[in-house]
C-alpha atoms as a PDB file:
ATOM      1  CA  UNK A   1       4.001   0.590  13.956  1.00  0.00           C
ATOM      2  CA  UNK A   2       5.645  -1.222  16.968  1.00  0.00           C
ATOM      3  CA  UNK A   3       6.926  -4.417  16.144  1.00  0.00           C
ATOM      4  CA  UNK A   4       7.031  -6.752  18.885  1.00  0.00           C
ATOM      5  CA  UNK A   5       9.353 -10.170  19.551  1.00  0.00           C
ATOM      6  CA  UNK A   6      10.884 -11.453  16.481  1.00  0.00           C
ATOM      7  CA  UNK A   7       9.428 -10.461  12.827  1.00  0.00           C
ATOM      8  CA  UNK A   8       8.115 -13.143  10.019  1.00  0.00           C
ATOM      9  CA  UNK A   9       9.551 -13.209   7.172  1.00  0.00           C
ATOM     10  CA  UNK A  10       7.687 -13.177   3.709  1.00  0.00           C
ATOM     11  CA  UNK A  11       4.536 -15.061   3.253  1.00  0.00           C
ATOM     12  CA  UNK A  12       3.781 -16.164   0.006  1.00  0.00           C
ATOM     13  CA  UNK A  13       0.165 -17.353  -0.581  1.00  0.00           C
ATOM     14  CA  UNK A  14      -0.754 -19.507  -3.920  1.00  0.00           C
ATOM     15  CA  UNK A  15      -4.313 -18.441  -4.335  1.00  0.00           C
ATOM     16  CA  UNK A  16      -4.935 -20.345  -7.136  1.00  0.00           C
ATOM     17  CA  UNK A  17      -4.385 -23.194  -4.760  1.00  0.00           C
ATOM     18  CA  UNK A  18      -7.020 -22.038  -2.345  1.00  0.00           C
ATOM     19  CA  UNK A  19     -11.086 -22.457  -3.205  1.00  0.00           C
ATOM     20  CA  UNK A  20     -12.283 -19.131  -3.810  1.00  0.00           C
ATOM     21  CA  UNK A  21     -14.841 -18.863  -0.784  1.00  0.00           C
ATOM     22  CA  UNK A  22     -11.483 -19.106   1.512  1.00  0.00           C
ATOM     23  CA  UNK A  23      -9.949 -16.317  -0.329  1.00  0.00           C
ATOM     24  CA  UNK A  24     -13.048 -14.067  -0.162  1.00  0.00           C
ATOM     25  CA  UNK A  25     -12.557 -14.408   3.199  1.00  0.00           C
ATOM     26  CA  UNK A  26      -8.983 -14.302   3.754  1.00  0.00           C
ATOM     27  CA  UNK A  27      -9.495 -10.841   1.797  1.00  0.00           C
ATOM     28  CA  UNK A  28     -12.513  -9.708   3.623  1.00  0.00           C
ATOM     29  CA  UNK A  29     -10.109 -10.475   6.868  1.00  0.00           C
ATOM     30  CA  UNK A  30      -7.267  -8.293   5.589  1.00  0.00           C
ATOM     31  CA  UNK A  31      -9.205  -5.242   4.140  1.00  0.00           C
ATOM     32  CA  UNK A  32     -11.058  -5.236   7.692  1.00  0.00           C
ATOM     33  CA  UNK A  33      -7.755  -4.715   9.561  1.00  0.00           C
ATOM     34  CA  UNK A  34      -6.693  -2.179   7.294  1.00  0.00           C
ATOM     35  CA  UNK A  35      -9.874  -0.442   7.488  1.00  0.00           C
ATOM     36  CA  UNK A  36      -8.936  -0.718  11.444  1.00  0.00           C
ATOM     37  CA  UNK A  37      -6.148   0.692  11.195  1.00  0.00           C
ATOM     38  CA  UNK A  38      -6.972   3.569   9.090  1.00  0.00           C
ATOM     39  CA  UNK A  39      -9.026   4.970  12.021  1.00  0.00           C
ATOM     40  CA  UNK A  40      -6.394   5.615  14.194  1.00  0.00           C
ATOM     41  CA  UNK A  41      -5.600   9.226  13.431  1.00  0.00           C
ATOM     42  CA  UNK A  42      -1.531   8.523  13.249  1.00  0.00           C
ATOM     43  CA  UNK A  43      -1.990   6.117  10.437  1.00  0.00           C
ATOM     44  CA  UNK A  44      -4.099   8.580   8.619  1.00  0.00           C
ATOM     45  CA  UNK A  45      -1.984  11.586   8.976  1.00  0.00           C
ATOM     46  CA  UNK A  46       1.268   9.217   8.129  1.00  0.00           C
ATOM     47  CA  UNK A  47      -0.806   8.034   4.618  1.00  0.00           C
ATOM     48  CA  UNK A  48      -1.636  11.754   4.036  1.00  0.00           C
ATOM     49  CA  UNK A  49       1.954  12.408   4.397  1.00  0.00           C
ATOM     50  CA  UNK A  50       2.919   9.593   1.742  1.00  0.00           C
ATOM     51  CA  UNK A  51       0.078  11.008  -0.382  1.00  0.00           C
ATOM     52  CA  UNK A  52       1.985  14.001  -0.789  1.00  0.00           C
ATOM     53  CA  UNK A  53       4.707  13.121  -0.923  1.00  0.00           C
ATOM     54  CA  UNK A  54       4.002  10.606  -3.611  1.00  0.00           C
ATOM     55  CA  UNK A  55       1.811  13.080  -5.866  1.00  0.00           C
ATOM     56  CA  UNK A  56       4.913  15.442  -5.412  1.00  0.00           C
ATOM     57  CA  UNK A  57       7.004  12.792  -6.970  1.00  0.00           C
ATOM     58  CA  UNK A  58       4.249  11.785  -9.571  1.00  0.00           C
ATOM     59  CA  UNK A  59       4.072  15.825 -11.015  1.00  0.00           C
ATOM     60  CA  UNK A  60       8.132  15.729 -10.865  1.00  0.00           C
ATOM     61  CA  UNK A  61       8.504  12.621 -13.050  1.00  0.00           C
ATOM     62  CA  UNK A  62       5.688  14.068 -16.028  1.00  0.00           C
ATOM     63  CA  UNK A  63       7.524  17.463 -16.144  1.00  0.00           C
ATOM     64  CA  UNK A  64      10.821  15.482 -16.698  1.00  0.00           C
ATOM     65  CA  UNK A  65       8.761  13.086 -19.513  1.00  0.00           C
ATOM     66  CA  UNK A  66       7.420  16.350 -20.630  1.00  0.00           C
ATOM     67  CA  UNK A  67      10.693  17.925 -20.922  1.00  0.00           C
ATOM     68  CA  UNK A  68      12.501  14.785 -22.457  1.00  0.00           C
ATOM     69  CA  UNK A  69       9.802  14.935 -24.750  1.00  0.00           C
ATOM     70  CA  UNK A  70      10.268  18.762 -25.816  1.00  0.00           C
ATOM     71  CA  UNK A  71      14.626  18.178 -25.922  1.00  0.00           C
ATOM     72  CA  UNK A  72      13.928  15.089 -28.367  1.00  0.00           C
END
């Protein structure tokens, strides 16, 4: 993702602070730009990557639980 001009820092949000209809659709805001971006087929092939890679690393941490389980 191209970042243009300067970058904000961290944003924290206190939902308890906010009435629940604005958070429905703060949330309803946010999932529909991620559902946006998931259509572009560069975001979907770079998640499919991560997938993976991160069920990869999943099955290589239980064989070493597995294993630290057999040498104990």
């Amino acid at each position: 993702m191209k970042v243009v001009g300067n970058s904000p820092g961290p944003v924290e949000i206190d939902l308890g602070a906010m009435p629940k209809h604005e958070r429905d659709l703060m949330c309803r805001t946010v999932l529909g730009a991620v559902a946006r971006m998931f259509e572009k087929p560069e975001v979907k092939a770079d998640y499919e990557l991560w997938k993976t890679d991160h069920e990869r690393w999943k099955a290589k941490k239980q064989r070493q639980r597995e294993l630290k389980g057999v040498n104990t």
